[in-house]
PDB file of N, CA and C in Angstrom:
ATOM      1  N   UNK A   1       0.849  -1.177   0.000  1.00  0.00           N
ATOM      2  CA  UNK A   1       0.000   0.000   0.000  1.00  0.00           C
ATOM      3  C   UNK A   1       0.894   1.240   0.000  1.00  0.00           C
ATOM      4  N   UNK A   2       0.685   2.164  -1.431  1.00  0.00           N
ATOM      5  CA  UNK A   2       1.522   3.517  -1.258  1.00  0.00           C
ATOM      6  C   UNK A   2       0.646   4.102  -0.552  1.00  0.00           C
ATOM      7  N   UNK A   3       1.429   5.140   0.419  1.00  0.00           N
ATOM      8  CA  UNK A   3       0.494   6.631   0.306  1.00  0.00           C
ATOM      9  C   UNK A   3       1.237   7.964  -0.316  1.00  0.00           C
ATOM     10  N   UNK A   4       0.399   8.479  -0.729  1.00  0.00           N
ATOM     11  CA  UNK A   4       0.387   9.822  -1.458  1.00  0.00           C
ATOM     12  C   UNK A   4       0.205  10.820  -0.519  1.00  0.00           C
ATOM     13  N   UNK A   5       1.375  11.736  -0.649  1.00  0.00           N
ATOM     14  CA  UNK A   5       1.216  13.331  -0.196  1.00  0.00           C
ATOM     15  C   UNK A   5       0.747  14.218  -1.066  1.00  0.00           C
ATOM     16  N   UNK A   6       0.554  14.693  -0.297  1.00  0.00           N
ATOM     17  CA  UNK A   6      -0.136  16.137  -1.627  1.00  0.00           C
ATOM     18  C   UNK A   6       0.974  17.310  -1.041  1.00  0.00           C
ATOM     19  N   UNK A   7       1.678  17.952  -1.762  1.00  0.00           N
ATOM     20  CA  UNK A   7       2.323  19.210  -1.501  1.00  0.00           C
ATOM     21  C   UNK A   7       1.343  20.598  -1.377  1.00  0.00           C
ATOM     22  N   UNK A   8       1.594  21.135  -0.643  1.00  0.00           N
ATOM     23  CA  UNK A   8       0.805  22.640  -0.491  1.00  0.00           C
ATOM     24  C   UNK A   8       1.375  23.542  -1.816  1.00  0.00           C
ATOM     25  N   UNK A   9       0.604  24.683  -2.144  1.00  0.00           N
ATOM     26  CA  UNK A   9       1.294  25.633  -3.296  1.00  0.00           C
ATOM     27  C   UNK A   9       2.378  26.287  -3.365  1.00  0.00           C
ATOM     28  N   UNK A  10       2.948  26.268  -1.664  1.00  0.00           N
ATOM     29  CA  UNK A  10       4.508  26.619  -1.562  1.00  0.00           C
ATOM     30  C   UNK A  10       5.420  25.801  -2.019  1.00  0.00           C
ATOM     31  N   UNK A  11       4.915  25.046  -1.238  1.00  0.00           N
ATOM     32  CA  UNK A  11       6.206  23.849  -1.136  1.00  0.00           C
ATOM     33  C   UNK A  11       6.533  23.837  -2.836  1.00  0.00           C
ATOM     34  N   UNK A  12       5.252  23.432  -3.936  1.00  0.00           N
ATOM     35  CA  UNK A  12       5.450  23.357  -5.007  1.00  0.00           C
ATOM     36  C   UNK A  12       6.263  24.752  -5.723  1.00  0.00           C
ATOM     37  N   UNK A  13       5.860  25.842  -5.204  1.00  0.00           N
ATOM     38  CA  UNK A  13       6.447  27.114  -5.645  1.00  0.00           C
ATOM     39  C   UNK A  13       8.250  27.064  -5.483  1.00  0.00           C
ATOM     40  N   UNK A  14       8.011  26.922  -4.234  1.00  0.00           N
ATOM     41  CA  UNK A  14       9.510  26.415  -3.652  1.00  0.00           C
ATOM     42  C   UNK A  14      10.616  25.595  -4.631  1.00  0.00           C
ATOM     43  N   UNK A  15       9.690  24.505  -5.074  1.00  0.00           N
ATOM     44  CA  UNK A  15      10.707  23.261  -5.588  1.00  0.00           C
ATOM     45  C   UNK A  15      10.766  24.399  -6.848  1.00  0.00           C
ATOM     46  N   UNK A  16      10.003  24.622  -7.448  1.00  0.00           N
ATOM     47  CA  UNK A  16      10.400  25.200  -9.217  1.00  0.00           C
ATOM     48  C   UNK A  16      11.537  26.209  -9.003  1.00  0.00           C
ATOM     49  N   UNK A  17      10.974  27.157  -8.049  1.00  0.00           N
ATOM     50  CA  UNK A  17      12.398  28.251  -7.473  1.00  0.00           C
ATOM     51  C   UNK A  17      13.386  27.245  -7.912  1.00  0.00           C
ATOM     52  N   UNK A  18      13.475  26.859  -6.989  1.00  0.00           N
ATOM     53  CA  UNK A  18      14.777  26.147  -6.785  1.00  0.00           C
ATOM     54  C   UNK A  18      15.378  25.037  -7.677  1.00  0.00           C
ATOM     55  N   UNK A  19      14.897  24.639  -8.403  1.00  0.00           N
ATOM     56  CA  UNK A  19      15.310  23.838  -9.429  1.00  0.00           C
ATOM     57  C   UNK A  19      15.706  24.985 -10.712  1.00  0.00           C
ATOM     58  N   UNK A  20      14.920  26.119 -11.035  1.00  0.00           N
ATOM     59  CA  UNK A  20      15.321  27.101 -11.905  1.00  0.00           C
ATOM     60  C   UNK A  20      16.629  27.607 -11.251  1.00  0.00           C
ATOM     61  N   UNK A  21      16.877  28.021  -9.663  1.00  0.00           N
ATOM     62  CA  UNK A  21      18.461  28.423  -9.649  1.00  0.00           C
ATOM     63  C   UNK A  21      19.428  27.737  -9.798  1.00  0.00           C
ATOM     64  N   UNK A  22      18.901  26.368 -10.096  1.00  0.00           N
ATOM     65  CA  UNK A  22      20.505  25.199  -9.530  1.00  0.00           C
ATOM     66  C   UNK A  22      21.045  25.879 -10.925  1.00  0.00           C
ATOM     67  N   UNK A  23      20.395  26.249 -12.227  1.00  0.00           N
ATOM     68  CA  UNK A  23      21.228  26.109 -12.882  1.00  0.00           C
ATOM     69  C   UNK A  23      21.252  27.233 -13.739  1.00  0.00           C
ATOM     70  N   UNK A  24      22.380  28.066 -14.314  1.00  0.00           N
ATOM     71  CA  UNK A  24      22.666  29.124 -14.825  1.00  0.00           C
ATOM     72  C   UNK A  24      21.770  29.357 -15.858  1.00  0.00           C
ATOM     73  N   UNK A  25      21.362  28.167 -16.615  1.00  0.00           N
ATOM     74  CA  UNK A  25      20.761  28.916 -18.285  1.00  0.00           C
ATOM     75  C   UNK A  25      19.799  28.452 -18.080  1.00  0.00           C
ATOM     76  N   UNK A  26      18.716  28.256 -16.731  1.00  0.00           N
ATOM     77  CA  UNK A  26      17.484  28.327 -16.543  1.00  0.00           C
ATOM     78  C   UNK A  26      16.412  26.938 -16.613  1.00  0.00           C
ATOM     79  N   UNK A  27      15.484  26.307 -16.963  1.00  0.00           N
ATOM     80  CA  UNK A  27      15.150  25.532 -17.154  1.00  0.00           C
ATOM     81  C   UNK A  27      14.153  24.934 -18.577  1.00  0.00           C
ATOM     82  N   UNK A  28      13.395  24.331 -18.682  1.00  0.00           N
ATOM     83  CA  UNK A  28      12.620  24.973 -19.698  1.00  0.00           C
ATOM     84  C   UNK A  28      11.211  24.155 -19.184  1.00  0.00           C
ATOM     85  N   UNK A  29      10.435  24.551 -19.161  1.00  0.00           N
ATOM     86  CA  UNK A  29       8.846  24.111 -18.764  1.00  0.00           C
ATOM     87  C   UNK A  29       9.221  22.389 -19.172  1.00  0.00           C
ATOM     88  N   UNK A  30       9.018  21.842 -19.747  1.00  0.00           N
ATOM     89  CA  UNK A  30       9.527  20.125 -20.007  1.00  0.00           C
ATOM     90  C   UNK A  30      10.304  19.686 -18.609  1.00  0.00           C
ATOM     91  N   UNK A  31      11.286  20.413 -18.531  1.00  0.00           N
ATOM     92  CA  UNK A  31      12.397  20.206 -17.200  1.00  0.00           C
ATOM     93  C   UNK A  31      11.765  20.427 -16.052  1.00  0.00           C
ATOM     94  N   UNK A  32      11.183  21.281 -16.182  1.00  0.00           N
ATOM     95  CA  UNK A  32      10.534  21.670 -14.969  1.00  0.00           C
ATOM     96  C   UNK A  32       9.606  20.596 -14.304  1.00  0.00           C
ATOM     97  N   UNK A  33       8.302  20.569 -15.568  1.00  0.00           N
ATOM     98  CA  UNK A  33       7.128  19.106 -15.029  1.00  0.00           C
ATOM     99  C   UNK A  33       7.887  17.901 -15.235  1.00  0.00           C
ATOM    100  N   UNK A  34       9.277  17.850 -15.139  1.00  0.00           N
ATOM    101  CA  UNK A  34      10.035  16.222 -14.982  1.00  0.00           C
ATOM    102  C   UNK A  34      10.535  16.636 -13.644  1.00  0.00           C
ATOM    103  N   UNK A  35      11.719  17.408 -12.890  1.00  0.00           N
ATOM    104  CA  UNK A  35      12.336  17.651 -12.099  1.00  0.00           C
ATOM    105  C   UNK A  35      10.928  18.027 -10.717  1.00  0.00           C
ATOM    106  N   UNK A  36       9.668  18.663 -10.928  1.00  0.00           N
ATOM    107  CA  UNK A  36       9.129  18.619  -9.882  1.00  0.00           C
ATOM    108  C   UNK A  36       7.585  17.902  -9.751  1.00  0.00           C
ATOM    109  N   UNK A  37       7.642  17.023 -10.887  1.00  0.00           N
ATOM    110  CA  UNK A  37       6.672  15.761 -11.068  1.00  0.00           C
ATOM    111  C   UNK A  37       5.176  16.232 -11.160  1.00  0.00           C
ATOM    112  N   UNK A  38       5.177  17.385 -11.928  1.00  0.00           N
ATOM    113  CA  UNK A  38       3.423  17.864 -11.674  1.00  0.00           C
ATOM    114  C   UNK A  38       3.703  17.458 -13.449  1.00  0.00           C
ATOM    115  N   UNK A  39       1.912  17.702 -13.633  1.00  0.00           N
ATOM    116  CA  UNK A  39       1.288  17.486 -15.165  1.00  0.00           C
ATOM    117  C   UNK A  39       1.429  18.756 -16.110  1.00  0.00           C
ATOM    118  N   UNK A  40       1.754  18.658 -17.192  1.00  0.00           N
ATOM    119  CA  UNK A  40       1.497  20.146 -18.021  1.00  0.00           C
ATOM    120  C   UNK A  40       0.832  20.829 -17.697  1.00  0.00           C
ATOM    121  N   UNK A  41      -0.585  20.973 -17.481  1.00  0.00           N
ATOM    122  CA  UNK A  41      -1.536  21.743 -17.167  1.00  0.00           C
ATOM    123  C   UNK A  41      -1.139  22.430 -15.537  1.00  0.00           C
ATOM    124  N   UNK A  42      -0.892  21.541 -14.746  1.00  0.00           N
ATOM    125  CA  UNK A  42      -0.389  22.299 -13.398  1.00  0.00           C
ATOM    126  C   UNK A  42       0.708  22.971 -13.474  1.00  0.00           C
ATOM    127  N   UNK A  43       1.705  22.897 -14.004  1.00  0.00           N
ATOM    128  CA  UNK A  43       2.771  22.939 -14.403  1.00  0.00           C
ATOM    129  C   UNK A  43       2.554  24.220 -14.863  1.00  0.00           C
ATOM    130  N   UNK A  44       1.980  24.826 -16.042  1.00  0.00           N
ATOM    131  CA  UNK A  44       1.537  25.843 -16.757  1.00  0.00           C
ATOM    132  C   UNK A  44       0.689  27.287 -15.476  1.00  0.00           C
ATOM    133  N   UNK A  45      -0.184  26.489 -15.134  1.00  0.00           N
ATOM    134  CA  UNK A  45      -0.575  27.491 -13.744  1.00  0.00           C
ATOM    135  C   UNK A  45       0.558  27.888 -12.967  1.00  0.00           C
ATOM    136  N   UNK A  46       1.079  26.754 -12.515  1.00  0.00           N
ATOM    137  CA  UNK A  46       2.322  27.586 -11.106  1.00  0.00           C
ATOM    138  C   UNK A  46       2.878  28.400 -12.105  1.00  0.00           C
ATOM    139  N   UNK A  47       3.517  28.200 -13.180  1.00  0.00           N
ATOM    140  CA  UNK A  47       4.337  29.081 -13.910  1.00  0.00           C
ATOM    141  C   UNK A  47       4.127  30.292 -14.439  1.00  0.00           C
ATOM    142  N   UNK A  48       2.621  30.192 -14.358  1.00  0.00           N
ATOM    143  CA  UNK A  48       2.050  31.717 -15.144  1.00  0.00           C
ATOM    144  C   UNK A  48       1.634  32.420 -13.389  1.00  0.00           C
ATOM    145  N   UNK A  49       1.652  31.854 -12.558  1.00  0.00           N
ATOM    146  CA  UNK A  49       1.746  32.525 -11.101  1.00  0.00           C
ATOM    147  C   UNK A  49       2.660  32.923 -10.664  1.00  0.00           C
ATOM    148  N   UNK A  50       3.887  32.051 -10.618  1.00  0.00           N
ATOM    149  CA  UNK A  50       5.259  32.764 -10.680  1.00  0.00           C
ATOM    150  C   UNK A  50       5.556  33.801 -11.430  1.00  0.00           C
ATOM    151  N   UNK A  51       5.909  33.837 -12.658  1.00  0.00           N
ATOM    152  CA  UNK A  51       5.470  34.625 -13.634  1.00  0.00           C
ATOM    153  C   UNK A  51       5.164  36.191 -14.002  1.00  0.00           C
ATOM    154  N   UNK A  52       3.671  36.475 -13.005  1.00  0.00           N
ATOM    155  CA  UNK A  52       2.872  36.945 -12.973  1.00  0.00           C
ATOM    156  C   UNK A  52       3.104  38.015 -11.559  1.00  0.00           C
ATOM    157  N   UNK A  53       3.884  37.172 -10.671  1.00  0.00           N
ATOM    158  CA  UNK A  53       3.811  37.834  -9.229  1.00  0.00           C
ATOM    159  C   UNK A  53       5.551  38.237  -9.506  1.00  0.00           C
ATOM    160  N   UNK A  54       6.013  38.033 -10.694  1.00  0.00           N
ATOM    161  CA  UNK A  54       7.772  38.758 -10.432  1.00  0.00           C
ATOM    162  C   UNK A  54       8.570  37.838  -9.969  1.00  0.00           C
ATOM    163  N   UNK A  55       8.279  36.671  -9.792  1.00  0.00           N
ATOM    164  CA  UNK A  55       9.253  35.584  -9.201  1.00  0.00           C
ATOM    165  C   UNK A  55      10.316  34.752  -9.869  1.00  0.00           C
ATOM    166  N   UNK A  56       9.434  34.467 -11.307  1.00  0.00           N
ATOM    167  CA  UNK A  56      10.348  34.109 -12.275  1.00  0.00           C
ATOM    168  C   UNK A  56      10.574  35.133 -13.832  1.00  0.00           C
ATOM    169  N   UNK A  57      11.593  34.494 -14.407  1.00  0.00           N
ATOM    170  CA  UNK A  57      11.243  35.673 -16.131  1.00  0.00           C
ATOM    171  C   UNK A  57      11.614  34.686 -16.930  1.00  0.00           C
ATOM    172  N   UNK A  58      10.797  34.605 -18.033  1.00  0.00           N
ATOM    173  CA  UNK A  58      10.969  33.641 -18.775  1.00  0.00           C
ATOM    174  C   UNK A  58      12.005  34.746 -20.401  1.00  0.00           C
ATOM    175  N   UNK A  59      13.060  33.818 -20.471  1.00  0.00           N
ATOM    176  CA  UNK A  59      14.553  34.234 -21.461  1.00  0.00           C
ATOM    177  C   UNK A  59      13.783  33.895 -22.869  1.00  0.00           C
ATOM    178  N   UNK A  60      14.178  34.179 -23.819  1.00  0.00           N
ATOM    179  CA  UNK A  60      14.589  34.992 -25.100  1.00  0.00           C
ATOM    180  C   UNK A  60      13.981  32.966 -25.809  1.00  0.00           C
ATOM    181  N   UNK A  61      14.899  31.944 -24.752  1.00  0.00           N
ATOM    182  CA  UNK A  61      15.068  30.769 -25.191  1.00  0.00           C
ATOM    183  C   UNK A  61      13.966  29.823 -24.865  1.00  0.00           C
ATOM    184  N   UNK A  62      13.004  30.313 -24.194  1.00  0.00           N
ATOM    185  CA  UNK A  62      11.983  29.937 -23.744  1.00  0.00           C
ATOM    186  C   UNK A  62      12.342  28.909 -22.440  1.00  0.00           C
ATOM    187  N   UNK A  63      13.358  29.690 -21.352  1.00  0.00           N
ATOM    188  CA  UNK A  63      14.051  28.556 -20.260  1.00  0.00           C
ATOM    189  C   UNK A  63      13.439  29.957 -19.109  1.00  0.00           C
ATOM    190  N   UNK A  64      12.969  29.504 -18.070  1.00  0.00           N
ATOM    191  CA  UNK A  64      12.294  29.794 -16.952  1.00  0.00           C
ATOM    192  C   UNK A  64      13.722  30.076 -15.918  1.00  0.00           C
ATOM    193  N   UNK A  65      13.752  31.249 -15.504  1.00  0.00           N
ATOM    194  CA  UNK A  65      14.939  31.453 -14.495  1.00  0.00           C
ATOM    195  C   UNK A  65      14.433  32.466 -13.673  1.00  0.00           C
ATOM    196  N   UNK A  66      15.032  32.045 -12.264  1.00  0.00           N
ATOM    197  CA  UNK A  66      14.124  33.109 -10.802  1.00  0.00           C
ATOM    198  C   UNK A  66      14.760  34.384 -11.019  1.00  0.00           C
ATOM    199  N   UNK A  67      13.899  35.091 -10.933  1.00  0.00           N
ATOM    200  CA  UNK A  67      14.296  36.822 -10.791  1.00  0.00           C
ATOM    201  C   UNK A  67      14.637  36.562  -9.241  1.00  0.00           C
ATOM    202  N   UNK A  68      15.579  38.314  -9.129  1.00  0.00           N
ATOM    203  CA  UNK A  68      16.158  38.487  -7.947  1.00  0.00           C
ATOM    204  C   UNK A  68      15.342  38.353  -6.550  1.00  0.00           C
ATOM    205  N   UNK A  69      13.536  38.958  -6.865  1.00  0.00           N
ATOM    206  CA  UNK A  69      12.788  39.115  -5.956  1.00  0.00           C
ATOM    207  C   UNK A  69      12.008  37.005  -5.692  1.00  0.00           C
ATOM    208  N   UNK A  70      12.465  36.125  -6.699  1.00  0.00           N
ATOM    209  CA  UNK A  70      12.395  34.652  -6.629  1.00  0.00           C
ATOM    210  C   UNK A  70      13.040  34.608  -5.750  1.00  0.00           C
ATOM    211  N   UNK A  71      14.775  35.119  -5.600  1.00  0.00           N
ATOM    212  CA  UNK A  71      15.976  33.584  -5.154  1.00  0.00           C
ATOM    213  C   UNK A  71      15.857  34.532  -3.441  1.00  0.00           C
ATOM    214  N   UNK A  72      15.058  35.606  -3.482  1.00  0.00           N
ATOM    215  CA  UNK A  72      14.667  36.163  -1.934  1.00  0.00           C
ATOM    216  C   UNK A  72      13.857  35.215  -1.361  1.00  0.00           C
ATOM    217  N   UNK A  73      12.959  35.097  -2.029  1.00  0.00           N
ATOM    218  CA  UNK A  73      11.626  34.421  -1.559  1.00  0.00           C
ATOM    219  C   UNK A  73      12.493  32.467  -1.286  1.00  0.00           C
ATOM    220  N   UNK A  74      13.168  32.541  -2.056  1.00  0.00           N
ATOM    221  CA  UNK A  74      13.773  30.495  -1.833  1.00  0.00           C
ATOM    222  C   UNK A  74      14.986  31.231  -0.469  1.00  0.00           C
ATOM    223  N   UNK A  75      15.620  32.088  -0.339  1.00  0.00           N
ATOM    224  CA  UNK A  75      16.468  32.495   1.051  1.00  0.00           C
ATOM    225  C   UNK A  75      15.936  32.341   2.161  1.00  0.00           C
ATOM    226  N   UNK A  76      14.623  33.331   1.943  1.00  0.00           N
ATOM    227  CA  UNK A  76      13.265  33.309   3.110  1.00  0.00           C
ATOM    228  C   UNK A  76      13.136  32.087   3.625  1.00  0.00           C
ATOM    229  N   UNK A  77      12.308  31.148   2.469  1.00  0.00           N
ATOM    230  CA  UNK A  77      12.130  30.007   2.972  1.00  0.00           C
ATOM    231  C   UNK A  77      12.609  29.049   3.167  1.00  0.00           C
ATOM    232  N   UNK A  78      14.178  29.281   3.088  1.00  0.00           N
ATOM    233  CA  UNK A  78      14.995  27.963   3.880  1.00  0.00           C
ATOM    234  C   UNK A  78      15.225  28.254   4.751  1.00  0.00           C
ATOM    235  N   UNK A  79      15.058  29.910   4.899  1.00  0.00           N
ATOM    236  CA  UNK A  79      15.640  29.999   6.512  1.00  0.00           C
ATOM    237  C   UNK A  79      15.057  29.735   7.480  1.00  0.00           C
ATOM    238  N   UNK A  80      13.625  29.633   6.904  1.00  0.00           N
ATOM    239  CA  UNK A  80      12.220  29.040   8.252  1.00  0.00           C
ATOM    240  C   UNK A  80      12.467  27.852   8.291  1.00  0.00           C
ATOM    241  N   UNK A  81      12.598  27.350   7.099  1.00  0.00           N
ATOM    242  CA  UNK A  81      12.309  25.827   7.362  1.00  0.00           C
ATOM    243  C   UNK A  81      13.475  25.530   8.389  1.00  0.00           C
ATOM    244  N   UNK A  82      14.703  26.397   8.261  1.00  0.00           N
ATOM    245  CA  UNK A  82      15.923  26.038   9.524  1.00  0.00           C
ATOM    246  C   UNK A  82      15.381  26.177  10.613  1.00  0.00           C
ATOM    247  N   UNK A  83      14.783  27.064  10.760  1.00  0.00           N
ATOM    248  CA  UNK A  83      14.429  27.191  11.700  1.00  0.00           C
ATOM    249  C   UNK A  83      13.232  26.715  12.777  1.00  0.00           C
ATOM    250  N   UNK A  84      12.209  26.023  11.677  1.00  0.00           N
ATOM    251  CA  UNK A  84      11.115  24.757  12.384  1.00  0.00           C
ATOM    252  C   UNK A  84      11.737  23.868  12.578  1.00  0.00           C
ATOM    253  N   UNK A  85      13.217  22.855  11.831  1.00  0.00           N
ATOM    254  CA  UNK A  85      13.539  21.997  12.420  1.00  0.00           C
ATOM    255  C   UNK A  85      14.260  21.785  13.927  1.00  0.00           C
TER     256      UNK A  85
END
């Protein structure tokens, strides 16, 4: 018997952050719904929310990379999470 978690909209916000900074030339939506396991369609929402609120900017190449006011918001929230454990 598996069980299934469901992630909250952070946590999911969180992982894309952060998978767009690991790497310099950004990601590209494909990479993204592989590296944080959601469906195109979800995938497409968080991204046009990110997006939308200044978190991410999507490049010239069509690769998804965190704006400055993103890699604040992934600082923020590791530092809580240091700090609940």
């Amino acid at each position: 018997m598996s069980i299934f978690m469901h992630r909250d909209r952070l946590t999911v916000f969180a992982e894309i952050l952060k998978i767009t900074k690991e790497f310099r030339e950004g990601k590209t939506k494909t990479e993204i719904v592989r590296s944080v396991n959601l469906n195109y369609p979800q995938a497409s929402r968080y991204l046009n929310l990110l997006l939308t609120n200044g978190l991410l900017c999507l490049d010239s190449e069509d690769r998804y990379k965190p704006t400055e006011k993103g890699l604040e918001l992934i600082r923020t929230l590791e530092s809580l999470d240091l700090k609940l454990k």
